[in-house]
Protein backbone atom coordinates (compact mmCIF):
# COMPACT_ATOMS: atom_id res chain seq x y z
CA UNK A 1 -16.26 2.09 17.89
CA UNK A 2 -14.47 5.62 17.18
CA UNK A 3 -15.69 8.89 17.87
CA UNK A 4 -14.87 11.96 16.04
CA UNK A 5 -16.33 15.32 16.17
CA UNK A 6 -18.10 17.26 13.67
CA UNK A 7 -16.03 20.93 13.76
CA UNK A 8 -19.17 22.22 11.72
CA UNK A 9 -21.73 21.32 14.05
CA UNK A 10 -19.72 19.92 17.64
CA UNK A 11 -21.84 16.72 16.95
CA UNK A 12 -20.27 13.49 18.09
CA UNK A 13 -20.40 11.01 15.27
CA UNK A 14 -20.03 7.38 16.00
CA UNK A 15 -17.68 5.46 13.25
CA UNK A 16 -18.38 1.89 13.74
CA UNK A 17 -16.36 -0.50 11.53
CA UNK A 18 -18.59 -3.57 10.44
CA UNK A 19 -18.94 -5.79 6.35
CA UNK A 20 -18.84 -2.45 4.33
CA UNK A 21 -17.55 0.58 6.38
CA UNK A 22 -14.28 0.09 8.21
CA UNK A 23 -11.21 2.19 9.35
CA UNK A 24 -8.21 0.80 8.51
CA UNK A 25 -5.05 2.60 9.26
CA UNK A 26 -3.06 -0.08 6.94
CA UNK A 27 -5.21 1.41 3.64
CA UNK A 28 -3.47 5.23 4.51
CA UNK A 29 -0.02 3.54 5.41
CA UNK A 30 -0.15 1.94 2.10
CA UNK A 31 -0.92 5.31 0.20
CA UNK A 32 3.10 6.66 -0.05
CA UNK A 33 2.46 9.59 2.51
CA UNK A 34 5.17 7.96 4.57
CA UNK A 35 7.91 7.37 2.55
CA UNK A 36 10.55 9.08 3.73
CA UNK A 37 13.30 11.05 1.93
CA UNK A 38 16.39 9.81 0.68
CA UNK A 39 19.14 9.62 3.48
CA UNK A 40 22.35 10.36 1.23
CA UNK A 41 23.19 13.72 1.56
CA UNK A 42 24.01 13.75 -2.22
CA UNK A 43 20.60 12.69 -3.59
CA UNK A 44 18.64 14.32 -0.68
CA UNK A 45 16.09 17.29 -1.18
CA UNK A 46 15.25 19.75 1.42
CA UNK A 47 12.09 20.59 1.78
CA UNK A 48 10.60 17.97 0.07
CA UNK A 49 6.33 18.00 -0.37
CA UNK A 50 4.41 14.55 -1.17
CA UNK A 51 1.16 15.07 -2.33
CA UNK A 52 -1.06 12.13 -2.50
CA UNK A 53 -4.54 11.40 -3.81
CA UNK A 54 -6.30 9.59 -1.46
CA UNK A 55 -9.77 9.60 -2.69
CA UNK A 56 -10.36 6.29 -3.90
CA UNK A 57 -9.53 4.58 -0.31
CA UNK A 58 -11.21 7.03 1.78
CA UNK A 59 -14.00 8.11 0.20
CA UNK A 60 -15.73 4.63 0.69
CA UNK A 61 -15.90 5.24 4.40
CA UNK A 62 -19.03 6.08 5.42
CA UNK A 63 -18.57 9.46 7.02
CA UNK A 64 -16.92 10.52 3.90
CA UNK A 65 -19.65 9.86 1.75
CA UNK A 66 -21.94 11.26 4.40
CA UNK A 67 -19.62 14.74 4.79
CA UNK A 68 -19.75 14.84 0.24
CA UNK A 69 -16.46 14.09 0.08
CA UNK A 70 -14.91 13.08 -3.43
CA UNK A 71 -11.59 14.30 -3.66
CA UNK A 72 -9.37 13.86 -0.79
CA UNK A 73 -5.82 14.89 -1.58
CA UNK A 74 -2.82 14.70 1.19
CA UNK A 75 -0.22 16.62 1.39
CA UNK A 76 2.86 17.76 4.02
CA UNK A 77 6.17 17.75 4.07
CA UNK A 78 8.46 14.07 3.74
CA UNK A 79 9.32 12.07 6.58
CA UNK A 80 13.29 12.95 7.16
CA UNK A 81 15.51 9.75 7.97
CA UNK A 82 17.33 11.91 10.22
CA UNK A 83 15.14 13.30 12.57
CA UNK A 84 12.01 11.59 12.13
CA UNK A 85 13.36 7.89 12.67
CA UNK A 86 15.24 8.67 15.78
């Protein structure tokens, strides 16, 4: 069981993986927003932004469908070989 807080409310909601609501950490690590930038100075690009749309895979969780979510759309800056792999 996980517990996350509602910021709206302060509520504590229970997430409780079972047959058709689960939290898996492997469906986000699958999704590209940690693919890090190129390591060759040449080819590499500071500042680099990934956006990624992540609806499909988390809006069937449970507290997404519960919160109205239908778009959910990542987005930060790249890993960096250099300092983020040390």
């Amino acid at each position: 069981m996980f517990e996350e807080v509602d910021k709206s409310s302060g509520e504590i909601v229970n997430l409780t993986p079972n047959a058709s609501n689960t939290v898996q950490p492997v469906a986000l690590m699958r999704l590209g927003v940690f693919v890090p930038t190129l390591k060759s100075l040449k080819n590499r690009k500071k500042n680099t932004l990934s956006r990624t749309d992540a609806s499909e895979e988390l809006t069937r969780l449970s507290l997404a469908r519960a919160e109205g979510f239908d778009k959910v759309e990542i987005t930060g800056p790249r890993l960096d070989m250099d300092n983020d792999f040390k």
